[in-house]
PDB file of N, CA and C in Angstrom:
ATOM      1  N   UNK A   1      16.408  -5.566   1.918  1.00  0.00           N
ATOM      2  CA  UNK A   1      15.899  -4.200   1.917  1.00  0.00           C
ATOM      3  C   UNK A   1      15.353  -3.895   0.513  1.00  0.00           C
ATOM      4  N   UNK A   2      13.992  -3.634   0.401  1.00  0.00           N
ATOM      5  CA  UNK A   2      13.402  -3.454  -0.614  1.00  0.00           C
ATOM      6  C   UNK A   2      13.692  -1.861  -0.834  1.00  0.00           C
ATOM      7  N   UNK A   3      14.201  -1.810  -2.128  1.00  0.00           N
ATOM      8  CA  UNK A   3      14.192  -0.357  -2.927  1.00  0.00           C
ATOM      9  C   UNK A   3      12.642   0.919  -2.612  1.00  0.00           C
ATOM     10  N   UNK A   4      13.522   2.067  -1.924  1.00  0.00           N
ATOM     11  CA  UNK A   4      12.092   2.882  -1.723  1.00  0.00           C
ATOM     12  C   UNK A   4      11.222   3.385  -3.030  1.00  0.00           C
ATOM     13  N   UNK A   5      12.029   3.615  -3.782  1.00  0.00           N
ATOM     14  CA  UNK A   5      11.486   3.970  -5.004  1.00  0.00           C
ATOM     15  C   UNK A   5      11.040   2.913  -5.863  1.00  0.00           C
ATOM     16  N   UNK A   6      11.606   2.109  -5.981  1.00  0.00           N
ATOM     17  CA  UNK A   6      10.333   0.935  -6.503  1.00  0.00           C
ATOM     18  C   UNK A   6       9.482   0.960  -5.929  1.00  0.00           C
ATOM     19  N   UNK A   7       9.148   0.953  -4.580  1.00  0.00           N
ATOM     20  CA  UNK A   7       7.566   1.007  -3.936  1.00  0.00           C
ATOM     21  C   UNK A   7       7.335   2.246  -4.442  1.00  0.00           C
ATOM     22  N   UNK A   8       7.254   3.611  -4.099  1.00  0.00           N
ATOM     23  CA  UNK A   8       6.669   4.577  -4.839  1.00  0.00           C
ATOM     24  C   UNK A   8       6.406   4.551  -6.126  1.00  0.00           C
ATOM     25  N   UNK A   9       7.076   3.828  -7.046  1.00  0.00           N
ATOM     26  CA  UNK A   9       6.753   3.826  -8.248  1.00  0.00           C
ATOM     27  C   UNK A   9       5.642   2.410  -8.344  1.00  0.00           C
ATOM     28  N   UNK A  10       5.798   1.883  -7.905  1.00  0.00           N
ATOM     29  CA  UNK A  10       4.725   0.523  -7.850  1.00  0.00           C
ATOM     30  C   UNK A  10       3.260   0.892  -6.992  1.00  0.00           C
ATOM     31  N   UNK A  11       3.162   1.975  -6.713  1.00  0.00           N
ATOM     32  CA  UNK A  11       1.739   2.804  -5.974  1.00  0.00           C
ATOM     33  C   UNK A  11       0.842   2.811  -7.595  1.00  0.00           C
ATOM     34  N   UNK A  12       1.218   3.130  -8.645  1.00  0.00           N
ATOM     35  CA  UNK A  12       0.528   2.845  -9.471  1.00  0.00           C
ATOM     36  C   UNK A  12      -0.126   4.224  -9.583  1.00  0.00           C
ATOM     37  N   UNK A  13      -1.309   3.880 -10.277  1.00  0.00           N
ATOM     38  CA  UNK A  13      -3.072   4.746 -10.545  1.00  0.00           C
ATOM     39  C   UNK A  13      -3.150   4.953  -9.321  1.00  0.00           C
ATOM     40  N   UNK A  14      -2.648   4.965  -8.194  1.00  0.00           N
ATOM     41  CA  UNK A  14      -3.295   5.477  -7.036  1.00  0.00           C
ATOM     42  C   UNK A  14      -2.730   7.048  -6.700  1.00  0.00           C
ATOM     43  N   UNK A  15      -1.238   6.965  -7.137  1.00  0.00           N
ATOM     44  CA  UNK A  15      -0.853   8.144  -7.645  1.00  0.00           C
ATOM     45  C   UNK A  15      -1.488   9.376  -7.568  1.00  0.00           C
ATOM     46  N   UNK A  16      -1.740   8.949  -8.737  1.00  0.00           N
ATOM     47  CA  UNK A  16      -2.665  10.349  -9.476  1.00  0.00           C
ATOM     48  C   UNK A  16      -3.538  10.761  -8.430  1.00  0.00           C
ATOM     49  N   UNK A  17      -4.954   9.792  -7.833  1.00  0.00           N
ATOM     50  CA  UNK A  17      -5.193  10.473  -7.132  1.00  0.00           C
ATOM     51  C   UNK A  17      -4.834  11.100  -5.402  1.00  0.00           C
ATOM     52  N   UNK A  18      -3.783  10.662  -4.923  1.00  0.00           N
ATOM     53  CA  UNK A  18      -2.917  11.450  -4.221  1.00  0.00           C
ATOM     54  C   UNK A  18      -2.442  12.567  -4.266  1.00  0.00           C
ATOM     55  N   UNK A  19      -2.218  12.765  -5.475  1.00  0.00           N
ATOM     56  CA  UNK A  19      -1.334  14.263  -6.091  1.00  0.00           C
ATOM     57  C   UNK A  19      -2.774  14.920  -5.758  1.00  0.00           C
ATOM     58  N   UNK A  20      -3.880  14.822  -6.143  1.00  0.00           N
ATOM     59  CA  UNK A  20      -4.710  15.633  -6.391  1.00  0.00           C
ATOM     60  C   UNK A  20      -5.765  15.801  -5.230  1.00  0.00           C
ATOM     61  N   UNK A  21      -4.988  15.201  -4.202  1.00  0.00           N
ATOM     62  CA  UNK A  21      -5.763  15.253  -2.816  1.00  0.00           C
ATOM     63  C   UNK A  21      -4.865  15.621  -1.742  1.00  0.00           C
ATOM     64  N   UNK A  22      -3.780  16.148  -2.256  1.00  0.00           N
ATOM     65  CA  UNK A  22      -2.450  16.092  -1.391  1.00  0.00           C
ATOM     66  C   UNK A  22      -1.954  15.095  -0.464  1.00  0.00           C
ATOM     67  N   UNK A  23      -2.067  13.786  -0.686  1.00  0.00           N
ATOM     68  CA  UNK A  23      -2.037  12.550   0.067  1.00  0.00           C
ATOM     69  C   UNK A  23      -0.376  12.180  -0.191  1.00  0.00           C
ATOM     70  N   UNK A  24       0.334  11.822   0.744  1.00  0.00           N
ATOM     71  CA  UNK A  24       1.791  11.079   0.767  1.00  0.00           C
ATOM     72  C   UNK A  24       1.903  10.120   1.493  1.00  0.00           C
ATOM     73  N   UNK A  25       2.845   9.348   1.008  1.00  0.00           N
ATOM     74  CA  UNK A  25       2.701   8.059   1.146  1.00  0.00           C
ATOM     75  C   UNK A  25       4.453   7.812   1.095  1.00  0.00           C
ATOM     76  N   UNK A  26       4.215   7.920   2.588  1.00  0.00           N
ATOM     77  CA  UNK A  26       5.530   7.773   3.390  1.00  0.00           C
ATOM     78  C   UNK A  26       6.055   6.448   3.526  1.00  0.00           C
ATOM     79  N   UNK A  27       7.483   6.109   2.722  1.00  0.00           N
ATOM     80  CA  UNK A  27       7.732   4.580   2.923  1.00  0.00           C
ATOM     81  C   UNK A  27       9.113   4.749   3.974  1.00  0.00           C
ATOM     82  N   UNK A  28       8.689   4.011   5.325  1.00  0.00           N
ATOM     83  CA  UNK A  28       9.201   4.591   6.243  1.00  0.00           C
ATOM     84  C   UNK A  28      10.156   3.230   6.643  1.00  0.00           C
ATOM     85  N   UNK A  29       9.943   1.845   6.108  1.00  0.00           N
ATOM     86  CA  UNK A  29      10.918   0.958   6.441  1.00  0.00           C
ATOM     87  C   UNK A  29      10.673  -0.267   5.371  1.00  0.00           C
ATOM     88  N   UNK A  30      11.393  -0.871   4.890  1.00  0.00           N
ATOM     89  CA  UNK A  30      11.803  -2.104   4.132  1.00  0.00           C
ATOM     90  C   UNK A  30      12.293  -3.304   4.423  1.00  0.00           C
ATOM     91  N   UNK A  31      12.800  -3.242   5.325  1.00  0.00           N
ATOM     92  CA  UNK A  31      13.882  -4.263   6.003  1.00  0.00           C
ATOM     93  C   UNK A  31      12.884  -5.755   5.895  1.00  0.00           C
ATOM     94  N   UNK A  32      13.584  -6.681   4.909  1.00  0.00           N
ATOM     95  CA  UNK A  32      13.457  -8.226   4.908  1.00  0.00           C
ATOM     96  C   UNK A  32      11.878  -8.017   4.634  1.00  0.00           C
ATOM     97  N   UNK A  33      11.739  -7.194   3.366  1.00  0.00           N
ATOM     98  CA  UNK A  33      10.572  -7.317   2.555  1.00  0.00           C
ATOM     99  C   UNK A  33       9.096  -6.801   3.179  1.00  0.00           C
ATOM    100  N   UNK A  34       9.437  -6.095   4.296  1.00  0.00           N
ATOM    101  CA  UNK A  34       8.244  -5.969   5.235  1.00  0.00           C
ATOM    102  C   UNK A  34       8.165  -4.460   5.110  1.00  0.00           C
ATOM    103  N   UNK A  35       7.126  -3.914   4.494  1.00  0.00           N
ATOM    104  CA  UNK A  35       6.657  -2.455   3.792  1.00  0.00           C
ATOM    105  C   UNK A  35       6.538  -1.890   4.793  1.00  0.00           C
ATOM    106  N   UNK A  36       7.303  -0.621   5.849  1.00  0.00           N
ATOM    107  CA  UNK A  36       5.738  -0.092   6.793  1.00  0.00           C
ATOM    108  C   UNK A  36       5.649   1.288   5.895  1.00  0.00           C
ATOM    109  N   UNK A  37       4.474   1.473   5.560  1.00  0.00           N
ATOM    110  CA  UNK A  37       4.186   3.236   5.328  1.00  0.00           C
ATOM    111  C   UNK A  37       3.340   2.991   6.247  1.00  0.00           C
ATOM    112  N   UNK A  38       3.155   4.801   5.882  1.00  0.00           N
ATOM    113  CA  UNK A  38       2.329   6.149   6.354  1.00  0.00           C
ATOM    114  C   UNK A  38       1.484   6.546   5.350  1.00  0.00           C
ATOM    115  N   UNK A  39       0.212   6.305   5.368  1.00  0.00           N
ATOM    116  CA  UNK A  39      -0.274   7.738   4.822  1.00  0.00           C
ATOM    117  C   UNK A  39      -0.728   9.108   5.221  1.00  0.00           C
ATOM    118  N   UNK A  40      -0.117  10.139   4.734  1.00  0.00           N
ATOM    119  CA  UNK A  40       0.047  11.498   5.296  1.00  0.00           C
ATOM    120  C   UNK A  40      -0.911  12.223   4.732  1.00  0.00           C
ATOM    121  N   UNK A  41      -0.359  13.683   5.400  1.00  0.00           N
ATOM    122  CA  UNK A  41      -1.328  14.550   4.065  1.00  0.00           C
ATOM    123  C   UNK A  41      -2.442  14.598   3.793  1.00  0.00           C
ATOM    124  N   UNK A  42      -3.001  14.765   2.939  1.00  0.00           N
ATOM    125  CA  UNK A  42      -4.527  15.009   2.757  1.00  0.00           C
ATOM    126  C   UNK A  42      -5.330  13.345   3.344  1.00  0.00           C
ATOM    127  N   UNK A  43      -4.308  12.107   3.479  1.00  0.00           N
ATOM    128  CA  UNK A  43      -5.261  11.020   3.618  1.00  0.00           C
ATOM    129  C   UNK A  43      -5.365  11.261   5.330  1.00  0.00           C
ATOM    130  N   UNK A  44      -4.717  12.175   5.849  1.00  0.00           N
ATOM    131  CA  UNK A  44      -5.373  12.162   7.315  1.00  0.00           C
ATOM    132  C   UNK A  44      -6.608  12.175   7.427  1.00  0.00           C
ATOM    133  N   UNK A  45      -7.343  11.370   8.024  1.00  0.00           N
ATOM    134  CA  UNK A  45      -8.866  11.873   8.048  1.00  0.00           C
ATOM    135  C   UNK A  45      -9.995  11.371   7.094  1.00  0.00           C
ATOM    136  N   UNK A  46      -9.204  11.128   5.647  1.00  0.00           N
ATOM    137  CA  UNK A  46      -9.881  10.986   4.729  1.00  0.00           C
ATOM    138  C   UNK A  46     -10.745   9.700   4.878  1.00  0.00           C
ATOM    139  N   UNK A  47     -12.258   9.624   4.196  1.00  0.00           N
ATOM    140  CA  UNK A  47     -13.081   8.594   4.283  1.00  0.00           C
ATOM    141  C   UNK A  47     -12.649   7.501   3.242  1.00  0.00           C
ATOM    142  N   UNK A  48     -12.057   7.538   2.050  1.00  0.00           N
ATOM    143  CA  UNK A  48     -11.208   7.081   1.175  1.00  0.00           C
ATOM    144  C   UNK A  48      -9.936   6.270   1.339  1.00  0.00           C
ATOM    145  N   UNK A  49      -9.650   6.654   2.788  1.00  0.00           N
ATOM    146  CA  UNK A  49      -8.091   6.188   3.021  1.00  0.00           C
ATOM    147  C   UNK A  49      -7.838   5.067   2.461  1.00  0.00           C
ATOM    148  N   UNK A  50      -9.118   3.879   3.542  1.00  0.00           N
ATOM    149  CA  UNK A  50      -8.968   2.277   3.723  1.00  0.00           C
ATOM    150  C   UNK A  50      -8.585   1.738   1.965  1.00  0.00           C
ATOM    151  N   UNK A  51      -9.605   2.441   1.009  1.00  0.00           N
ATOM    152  CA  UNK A  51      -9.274   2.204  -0.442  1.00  0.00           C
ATOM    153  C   UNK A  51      -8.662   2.075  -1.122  1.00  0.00           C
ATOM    154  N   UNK A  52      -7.795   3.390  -0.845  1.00  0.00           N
ATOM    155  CA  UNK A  52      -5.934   3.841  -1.054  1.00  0.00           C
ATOM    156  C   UNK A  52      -5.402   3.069  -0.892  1.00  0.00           C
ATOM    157  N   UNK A  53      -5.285   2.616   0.898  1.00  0.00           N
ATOM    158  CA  UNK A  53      -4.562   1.831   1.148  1.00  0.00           C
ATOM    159  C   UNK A  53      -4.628  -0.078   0.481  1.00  0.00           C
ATOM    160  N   UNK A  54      -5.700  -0.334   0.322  1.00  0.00           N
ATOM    161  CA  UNK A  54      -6.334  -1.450  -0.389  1.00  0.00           C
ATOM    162  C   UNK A  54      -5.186  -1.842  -2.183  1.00  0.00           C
ATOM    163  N   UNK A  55      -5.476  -0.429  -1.938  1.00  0.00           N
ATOM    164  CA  UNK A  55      -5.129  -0.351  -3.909  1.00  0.00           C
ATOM    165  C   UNK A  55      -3.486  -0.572  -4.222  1.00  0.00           C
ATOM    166  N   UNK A  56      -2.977   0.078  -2.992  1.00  0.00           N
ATOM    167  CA  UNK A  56      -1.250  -0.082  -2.599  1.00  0.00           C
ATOM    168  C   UNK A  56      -1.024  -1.191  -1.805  1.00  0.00           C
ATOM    169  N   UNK A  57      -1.471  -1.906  -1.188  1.00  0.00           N
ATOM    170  CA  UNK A  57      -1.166  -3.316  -1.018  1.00  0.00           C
ATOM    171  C   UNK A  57      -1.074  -4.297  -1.957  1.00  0.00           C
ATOM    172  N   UNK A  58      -2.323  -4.457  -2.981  1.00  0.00           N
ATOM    173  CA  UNK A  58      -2.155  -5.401  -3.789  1.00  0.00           C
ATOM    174  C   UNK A  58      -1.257  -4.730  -4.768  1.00  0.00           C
ATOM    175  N   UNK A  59      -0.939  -3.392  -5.172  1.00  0.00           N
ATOM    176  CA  UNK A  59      -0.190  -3.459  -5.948  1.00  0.00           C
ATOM    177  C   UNK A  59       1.334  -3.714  -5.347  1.00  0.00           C
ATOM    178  N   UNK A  60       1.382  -3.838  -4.279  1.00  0.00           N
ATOM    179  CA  UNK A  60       2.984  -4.005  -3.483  1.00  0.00           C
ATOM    180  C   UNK A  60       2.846  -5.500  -3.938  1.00  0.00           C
ATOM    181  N   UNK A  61       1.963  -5.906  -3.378  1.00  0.00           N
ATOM    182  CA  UNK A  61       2.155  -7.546  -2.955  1.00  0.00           C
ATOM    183  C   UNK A  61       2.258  -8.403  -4.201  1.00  0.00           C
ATOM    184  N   UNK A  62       2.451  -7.930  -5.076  1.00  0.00           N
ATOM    185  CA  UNK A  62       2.445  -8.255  -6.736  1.00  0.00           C
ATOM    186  C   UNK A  62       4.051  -8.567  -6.694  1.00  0.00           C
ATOM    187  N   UNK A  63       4.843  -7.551  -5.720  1.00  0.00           N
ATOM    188  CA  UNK A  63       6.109  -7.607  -6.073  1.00  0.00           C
ATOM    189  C   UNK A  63       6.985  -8.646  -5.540  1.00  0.00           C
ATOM    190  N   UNK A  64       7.631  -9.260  -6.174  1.00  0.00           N
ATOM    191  CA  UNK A  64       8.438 -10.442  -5.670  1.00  0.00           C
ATOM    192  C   UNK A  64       9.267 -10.172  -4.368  1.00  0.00           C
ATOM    193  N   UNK A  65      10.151  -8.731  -4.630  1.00  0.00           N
ATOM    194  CA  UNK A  65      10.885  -8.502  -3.270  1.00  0.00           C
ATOM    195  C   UNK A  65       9.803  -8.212  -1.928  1.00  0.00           C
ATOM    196  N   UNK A  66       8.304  -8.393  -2.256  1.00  0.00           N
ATOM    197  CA  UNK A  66       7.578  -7.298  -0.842  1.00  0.00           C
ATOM    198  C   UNK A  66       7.228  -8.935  -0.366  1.00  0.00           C
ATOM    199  N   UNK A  67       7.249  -9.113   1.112  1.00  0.00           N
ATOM    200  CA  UNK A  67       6.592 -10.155   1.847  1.00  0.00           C
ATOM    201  C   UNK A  67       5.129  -9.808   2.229  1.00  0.00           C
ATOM    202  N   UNK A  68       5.521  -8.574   2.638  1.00  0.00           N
ATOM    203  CA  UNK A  68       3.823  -8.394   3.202  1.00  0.00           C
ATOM    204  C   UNK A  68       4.493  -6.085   3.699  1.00  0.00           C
ATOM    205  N   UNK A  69       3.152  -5.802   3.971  1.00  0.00           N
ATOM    206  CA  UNK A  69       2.967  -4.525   3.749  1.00  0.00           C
ATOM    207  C   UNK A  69       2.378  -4.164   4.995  1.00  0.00           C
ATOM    208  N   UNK A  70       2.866  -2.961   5.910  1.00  0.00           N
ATOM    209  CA  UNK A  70       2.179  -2.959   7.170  1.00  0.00           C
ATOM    210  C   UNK A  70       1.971  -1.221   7.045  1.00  0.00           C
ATOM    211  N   UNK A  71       0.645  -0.764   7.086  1.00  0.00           N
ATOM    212  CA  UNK A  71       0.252   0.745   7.259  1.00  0.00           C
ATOM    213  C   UNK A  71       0.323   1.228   8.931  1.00  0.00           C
ATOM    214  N   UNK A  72       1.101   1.581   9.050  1.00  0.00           N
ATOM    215  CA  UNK A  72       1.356   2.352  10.346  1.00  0.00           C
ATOM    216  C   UNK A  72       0.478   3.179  11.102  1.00  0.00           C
ATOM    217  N   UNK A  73      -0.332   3.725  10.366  1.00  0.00           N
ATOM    218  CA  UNK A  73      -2.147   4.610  10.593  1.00  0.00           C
ATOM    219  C   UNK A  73      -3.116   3.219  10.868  1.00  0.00           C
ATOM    220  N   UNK A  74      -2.576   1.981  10.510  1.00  0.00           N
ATOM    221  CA  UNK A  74      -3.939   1.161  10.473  1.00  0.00           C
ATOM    222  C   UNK A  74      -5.113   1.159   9.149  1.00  0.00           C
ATOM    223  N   UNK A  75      -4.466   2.171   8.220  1.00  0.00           N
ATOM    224  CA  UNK A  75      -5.543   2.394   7.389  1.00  0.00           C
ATOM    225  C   UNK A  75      -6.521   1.164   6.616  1.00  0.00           C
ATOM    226  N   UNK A  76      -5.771  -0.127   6.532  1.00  0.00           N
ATOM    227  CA  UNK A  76      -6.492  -1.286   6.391  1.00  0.00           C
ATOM    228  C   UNK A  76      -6.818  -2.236   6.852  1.00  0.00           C
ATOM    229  N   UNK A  77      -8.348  -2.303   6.644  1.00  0.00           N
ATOM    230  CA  UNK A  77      -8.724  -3.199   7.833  1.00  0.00           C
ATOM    231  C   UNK A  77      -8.258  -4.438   7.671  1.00  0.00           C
ATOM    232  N   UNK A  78      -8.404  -5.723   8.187  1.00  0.00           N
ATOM    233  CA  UNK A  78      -8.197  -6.907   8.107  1.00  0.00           C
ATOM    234  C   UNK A  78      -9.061  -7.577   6.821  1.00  0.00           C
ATOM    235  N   UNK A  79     -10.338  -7.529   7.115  1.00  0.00           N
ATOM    236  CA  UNK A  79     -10.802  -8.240   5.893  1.00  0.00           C
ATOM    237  C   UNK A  79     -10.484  -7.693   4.520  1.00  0.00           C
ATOM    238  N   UNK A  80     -10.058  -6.576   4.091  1.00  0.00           N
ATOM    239  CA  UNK A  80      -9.786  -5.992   3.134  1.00  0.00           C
ATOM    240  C   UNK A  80      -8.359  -6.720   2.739  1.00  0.00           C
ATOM    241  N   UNK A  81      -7.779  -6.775   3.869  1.00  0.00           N
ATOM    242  CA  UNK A  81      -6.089  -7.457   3.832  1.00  0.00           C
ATOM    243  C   UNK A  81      -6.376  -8.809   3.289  1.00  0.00           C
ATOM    244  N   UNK A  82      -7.304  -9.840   4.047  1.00  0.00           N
ATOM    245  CA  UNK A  82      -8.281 -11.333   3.586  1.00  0.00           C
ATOM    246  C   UNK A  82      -8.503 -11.485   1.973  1.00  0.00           C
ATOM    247  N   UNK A  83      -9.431 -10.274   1.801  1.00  0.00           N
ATOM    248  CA  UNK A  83      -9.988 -10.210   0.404  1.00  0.00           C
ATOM    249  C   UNK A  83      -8.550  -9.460  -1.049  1.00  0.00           C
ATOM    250  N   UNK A  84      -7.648  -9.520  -0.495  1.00  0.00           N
ATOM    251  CA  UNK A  84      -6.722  -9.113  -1.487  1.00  0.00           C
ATOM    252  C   UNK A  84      -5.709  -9.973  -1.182  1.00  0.00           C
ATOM    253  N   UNK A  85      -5.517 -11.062  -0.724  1.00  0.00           N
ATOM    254  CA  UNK A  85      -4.455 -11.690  -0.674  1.00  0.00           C
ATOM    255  C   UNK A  85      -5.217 -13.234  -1.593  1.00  0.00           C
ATOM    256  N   UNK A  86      -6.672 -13.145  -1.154  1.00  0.00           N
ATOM    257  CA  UNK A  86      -7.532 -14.150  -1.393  1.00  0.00           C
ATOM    258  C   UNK A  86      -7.412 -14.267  -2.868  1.00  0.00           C
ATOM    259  N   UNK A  87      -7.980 -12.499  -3.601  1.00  0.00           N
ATOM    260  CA  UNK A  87      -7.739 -11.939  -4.930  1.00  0.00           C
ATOM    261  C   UNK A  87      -6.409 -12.944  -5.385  1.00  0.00           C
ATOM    262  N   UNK A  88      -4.786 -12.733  -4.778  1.00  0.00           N
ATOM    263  CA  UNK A  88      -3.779 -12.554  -5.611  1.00  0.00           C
ATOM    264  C   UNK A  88      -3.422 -14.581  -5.213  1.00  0.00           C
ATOM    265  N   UNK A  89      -4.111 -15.078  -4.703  1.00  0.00           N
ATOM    266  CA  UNK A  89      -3.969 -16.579  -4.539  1.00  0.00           C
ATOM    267  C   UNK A  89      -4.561 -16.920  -6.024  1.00  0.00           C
ATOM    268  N   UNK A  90      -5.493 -16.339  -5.983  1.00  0.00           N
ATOM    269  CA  UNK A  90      -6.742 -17.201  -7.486  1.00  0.00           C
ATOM    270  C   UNK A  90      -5.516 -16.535  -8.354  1.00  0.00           C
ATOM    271  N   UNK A  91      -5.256 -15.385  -8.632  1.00  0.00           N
ATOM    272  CA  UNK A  91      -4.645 -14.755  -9.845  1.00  0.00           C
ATOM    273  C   UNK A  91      -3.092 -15.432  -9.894  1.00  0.00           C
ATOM    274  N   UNK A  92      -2.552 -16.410  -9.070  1.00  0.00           N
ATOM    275  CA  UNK A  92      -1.490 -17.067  -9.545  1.00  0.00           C
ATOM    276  C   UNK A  92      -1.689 -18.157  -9.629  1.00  0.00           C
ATOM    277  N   UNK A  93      -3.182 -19.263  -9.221  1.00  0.00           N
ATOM    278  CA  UNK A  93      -3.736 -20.484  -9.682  1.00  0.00           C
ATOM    279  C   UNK A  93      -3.738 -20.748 -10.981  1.00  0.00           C
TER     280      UNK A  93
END
């Protein structure tokens, strides 16, 4: 069981702009390293979401305790999921 507040605190710069869009970012399960949020709040709807969500994956997936990260809205697409795992392969080569 990954710590909830380490994931909230490991959201990073994405933060900020959440606060300022009223966006929350519901960490709704942990169990055996497997992330699910929510994004709530102002990211209902938002055209921005997929980005958000982009920006909080790789910064999860950085973390030794996270296996993998599942958005419950769907907010990220697959190739975005491709192109950031692709990212964090080269960056530990």
């Amino acid at each position: 069981m990954v710590d909830k507040q380490l994931i909230l605190d490991s959201v990073g710069p994405v933060q900020a702009v959440l606060d300022a869009h009223d966006g929350i970012v519901n960490v709704v399960d942990t169990t055996d390293g497997i992330v699910s949020i929510s994004l709530e709040g102002g990211c209902t709807g938002c055209g921005s979401t997929p980005m958000t969500a982009m920006q909080i994956y790789y910064s999860l997936m950085k973390l030794d305790e996270v296996n993998d990260v599942v958005f419950l809205n769907g907010e990220l697409p697959e190739y975005m999921r491709q192109f950031i795992d692709e990212k964090l392969t080269n960056e530990a080569e």
